[in-house]
C-alpha atoms as a PDB file:
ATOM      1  CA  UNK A   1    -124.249 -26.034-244.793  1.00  0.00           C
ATOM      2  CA  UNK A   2    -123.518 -27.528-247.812  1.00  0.00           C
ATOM      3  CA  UNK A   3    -119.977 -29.381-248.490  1.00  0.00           C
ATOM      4  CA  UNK A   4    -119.103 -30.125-252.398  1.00  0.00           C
ATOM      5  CA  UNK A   5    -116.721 -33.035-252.852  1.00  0.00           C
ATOM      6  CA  UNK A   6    -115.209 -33.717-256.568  1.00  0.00           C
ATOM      7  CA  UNK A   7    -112.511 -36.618-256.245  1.00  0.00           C
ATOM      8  CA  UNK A   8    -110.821 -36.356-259.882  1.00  0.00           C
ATOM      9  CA  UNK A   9    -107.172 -37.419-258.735  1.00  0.00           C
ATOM     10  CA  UNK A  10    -106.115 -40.024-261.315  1.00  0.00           C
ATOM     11  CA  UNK A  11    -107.918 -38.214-264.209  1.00  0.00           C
ATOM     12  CA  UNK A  12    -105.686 -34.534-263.256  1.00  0.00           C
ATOM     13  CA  UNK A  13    -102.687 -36.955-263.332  1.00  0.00           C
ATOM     14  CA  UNK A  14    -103.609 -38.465-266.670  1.00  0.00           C
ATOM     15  CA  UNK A  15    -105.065 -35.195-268.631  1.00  0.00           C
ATOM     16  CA  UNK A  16    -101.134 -33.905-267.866  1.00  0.00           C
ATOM     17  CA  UNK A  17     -99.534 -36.243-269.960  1.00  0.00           C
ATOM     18  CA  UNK A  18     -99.813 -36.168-273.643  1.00  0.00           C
ATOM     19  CA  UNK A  19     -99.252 -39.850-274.030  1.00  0.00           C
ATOM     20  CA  UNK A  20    -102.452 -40.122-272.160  1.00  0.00           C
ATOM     21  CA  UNK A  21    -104.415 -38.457-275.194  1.00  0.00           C
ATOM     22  CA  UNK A  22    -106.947 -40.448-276.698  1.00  0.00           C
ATOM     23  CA  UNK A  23    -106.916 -43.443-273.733  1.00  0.00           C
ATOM     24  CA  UNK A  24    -110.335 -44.014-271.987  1.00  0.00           C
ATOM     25  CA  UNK A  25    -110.067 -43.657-268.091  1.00  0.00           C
ATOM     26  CA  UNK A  26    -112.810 -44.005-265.693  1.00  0.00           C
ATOM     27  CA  UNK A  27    -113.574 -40.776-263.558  1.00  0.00           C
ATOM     28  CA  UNK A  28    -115.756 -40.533-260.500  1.00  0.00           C
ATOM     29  CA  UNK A  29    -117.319 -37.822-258.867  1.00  0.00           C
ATOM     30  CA  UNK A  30    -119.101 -37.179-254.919  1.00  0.00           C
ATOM     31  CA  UNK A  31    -121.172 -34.891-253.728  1.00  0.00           C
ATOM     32  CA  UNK A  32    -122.660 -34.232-250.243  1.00  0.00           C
ATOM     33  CA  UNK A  33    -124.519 -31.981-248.693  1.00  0.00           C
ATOM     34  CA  UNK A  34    -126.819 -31.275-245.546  1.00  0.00           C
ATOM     35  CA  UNK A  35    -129.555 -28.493-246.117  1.00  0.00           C
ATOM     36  CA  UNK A  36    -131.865 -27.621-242.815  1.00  0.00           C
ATOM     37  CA  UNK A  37    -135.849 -28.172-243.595  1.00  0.00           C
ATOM     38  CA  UNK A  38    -137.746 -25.333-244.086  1.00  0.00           C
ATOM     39  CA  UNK A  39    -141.576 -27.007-243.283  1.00  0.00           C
ATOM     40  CA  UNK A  40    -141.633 -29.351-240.798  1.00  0.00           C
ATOM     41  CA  UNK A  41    -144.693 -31.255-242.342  1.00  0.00           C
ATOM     42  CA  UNK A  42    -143.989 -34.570-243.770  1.00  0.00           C
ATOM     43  CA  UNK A  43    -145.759 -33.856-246.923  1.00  0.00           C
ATOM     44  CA  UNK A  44    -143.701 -30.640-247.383  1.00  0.00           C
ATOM     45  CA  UNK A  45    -140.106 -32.420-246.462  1.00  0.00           C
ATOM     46  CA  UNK A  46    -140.744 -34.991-248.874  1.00  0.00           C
ATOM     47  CA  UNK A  47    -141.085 -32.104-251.621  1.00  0.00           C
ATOM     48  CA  UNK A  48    -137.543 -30.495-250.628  1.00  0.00           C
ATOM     49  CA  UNK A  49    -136.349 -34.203-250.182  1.00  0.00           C
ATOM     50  CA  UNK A  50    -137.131 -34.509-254.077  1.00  0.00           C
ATOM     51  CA  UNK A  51    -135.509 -30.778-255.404  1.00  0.00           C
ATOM     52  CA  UNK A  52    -132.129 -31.622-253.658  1.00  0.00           C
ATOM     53  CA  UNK A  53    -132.137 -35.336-255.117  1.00  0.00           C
ATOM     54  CA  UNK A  54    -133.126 -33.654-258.744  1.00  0.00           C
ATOM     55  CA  UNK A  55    -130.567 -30.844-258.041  1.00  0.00           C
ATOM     56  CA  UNK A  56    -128.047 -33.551-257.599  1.00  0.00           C
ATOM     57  CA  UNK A  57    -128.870 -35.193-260.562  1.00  0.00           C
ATOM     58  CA  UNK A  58    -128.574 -32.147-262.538  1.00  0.00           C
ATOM     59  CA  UNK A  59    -125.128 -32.008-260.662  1.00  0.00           C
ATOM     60  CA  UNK A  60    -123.795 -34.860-262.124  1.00  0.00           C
ATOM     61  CA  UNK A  61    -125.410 -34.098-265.758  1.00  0.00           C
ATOM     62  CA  UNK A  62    -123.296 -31.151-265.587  1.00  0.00           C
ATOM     63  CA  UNK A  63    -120.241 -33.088-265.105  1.00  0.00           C
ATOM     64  CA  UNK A  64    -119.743 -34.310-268.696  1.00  0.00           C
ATOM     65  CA  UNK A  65    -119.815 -31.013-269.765  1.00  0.00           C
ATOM     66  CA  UNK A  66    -116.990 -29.794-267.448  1.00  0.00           C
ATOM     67  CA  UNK A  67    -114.941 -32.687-268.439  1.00  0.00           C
ATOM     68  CA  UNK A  68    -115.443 -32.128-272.194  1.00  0.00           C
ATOM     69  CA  UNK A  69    -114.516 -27.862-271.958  1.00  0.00           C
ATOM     70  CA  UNK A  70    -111.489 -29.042-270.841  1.00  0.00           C
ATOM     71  CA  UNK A  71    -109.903 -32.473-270.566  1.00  0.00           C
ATOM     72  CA  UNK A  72    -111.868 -35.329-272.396  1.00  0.00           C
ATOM     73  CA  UNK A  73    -113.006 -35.717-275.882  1.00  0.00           C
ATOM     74  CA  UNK A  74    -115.647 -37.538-275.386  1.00  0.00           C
ATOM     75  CA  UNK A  75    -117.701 -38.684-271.610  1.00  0.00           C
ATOM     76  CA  UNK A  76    -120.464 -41.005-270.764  1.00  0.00           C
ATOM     77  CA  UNK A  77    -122.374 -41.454-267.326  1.00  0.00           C
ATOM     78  CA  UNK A  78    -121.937 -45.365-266.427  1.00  0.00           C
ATOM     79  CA  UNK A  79    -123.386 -44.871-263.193  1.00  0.00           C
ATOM     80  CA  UNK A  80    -125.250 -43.075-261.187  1.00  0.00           C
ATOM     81  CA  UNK A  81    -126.281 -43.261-256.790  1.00  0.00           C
ATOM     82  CA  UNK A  82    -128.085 -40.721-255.564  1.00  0.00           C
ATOM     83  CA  UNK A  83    -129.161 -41.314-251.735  1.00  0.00           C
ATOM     84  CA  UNK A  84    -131.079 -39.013-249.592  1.00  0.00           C
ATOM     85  CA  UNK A  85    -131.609 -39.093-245.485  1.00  0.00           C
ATOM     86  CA  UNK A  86    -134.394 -36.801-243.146  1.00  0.00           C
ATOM     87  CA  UNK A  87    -132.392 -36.337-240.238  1.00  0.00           C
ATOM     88  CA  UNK A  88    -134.334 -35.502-236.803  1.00  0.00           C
ATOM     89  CA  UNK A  89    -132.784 -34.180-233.331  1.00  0.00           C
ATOM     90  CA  UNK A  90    -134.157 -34.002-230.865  1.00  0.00           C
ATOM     91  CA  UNK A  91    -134.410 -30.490-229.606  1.00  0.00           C
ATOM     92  CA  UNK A  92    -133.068 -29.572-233.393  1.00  0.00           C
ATOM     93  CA  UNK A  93    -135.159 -28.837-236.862  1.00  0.00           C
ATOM     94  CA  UNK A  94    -134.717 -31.577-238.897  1.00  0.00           C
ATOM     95  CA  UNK A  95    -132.088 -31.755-241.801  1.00  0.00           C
ATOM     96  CA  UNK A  96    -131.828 -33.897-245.198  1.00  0.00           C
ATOM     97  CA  UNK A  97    -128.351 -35.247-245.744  1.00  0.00           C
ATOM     98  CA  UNK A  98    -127.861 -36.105-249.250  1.00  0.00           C
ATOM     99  CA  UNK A  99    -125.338 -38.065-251.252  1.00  0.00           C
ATOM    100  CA  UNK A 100    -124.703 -38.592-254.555  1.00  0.00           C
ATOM    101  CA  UNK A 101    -121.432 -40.279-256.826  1.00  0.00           C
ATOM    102  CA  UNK A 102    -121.212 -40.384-260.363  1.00  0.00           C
ATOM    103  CA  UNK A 103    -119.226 -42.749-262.775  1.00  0.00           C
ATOM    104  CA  UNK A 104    -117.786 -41.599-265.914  1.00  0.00           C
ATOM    105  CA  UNK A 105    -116.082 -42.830-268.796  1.00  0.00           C
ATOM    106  CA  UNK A 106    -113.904 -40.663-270.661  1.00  0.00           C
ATOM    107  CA  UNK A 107    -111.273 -40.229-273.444  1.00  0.00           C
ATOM    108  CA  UNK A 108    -108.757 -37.928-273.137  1.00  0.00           C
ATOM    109  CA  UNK A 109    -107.726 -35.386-275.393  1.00  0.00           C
END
């Protein structure tokens, strides 16, 4: 299961307002997910532990891009957390939770 969260609420406020065009706002952005392991083998989970930590990076690369096709003139990554976690049930196959937030600064248009 994977669950995609994008809070973006005072940056929709501000792109709505022309007298907002040209200030420079701070936007964040969070993403979580939960994937199930597919090879139970710590050598193997450590590999799929590393593709959905570069996949969220790539995420949050993409971000500035969104921003700038539609709201912002210009956007620049200030900071970046990307945190993974190898969850094992007992009884279950074992899952990675992983987390990631991404802080922007951006001029409107």
């Amino acid at each position: 299961m994977r669950t995609l969260t994008v809070c973006l609420a005072a940056l929709a406020i501000a792109a709505f307002s022309p007298a907002h065009a040209g200030q420079t706002i701070q936007a964040n952005a969070n993403y979580s997910m939960t994937v199930m392991v597919t090879d139970d083998e710590d050598l193997a989970m450590t590999e799929q532990e590393k593709k959905i930590k570069r996949a969220l990076y790539e995420r949050a690369a993409r971000e500035c891009g969104d921003l700038l096709a539609t709201i912002a003139l210009t956007c620049s990554i200030t900071n970046i957390s990307v945190s993974t976690n190898i969850n094992r049930n007992y009884g279950q196959p074992p899952q990675v939770y992983a987390n990631a937030s991404v802080a922007m600064q951006v001029t409107l248009k």
